[in-house]
C-alpha atoms as a PDB file:
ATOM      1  CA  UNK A   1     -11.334-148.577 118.106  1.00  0.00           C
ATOM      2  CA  UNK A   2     -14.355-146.580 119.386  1.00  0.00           C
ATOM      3  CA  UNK A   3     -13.001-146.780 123.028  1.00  0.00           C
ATOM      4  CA  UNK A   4      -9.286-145.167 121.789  1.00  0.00           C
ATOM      5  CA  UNK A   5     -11.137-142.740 120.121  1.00  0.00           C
ATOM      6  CA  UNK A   6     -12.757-141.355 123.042  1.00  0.00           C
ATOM      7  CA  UNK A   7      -9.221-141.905 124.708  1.00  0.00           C
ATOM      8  CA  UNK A   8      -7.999-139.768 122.384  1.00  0.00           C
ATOM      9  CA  UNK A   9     -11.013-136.945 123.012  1.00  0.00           C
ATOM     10  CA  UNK A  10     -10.461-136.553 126.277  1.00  0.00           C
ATOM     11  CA  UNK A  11      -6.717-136.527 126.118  1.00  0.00           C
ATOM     12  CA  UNK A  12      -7.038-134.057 123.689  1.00  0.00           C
ATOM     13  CA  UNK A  13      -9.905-132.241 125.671  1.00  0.00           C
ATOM     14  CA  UNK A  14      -7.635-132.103 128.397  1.00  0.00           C
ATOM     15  CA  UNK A  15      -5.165-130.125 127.019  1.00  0.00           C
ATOM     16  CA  UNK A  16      -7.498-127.863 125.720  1.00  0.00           C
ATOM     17  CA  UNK A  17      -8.409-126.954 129.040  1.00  0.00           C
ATOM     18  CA  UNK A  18      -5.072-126.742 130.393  1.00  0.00           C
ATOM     19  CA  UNK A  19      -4.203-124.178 127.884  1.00  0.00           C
ATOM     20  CA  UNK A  20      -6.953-122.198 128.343  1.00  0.00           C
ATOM     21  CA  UNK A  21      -6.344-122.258 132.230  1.00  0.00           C
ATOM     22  CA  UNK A  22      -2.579-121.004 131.597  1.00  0.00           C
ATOM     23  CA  UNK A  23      -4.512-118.215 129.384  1.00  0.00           C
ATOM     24  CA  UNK A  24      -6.663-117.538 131.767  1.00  0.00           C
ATOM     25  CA  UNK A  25      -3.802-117.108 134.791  1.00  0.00           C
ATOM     26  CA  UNK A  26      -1.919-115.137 132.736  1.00  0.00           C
ATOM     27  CA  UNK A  27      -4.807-112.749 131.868  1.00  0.00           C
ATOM     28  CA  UNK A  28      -5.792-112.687 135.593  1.00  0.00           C
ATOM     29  CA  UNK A  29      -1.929-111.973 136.711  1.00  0.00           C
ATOM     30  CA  UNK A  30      -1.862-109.288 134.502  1.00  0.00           C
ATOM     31  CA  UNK A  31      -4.907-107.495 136.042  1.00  0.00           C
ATOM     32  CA  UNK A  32      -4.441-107.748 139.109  1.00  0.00           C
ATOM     33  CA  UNK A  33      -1.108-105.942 138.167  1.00  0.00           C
ATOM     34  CA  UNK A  34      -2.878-103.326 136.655  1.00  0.00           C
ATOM     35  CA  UNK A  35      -5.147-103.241 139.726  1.00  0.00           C
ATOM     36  CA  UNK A  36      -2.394-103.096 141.585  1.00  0.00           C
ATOM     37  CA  UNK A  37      -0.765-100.100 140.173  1.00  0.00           C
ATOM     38  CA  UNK A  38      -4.240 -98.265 139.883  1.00  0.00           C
ATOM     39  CA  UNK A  39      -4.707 -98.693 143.964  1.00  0.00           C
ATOM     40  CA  UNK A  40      -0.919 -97.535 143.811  1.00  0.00           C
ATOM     41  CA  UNK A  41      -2.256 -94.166 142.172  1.00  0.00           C
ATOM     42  CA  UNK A  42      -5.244 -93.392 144.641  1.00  0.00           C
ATOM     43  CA  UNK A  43      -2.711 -94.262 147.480  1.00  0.00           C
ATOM     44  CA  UNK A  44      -0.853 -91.217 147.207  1.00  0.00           C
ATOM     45  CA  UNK A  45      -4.321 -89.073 146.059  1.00  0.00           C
ATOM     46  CA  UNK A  46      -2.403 -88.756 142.101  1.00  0.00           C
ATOM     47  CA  UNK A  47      -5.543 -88.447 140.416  1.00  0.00           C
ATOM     48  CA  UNK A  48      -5.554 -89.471 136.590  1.00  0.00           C
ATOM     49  CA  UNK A  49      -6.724 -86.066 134.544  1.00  0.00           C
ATOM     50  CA  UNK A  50      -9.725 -87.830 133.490  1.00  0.00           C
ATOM     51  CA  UNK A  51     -10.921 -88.176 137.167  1.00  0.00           C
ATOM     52  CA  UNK A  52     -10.840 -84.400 137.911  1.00  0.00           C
ATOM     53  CA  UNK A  53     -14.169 -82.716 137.459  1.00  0.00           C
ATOM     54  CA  UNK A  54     -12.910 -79.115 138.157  1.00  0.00           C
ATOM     55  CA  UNK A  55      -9.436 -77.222 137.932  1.00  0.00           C
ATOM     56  CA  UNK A  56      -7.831 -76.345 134.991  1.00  0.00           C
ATOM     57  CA  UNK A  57      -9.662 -78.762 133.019  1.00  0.00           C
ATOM     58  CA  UNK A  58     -12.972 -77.481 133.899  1.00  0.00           C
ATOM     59  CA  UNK A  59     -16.040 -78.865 134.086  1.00  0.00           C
ATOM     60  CA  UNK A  60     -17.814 -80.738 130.913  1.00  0.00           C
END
């Protein structure tokens, strides 16, 4: 009995971790998109507004 239960622990344990993994990946693919589309952005010197320091939105 005491040996299944630890069976059981582990098994369970186990896909614990795999969830969290696919949780993980997914979180991970979906910065690197958003890496991805920020390099994209510098690339082609588009400047978010937020970035500029002078210009028409002056300086704060």
């Amino acid at each position: 009995m005491h040996m299944y239960t630890i069976y059981h622990f582990l098994k369970t344990l186990e896909q614990l971790s795999d969830n969290l993994f696919l949780v993980v990946e997914a979180s991970y693919a979906k910065w690197s998109l958003f890496l991805m589309s920020y390099n994209f952005y510098f690339q082609f010197d588009v400047q978010p507004p937020e970035l500029h320091t002078s210009g028409k939105f002056g300086n704060r």
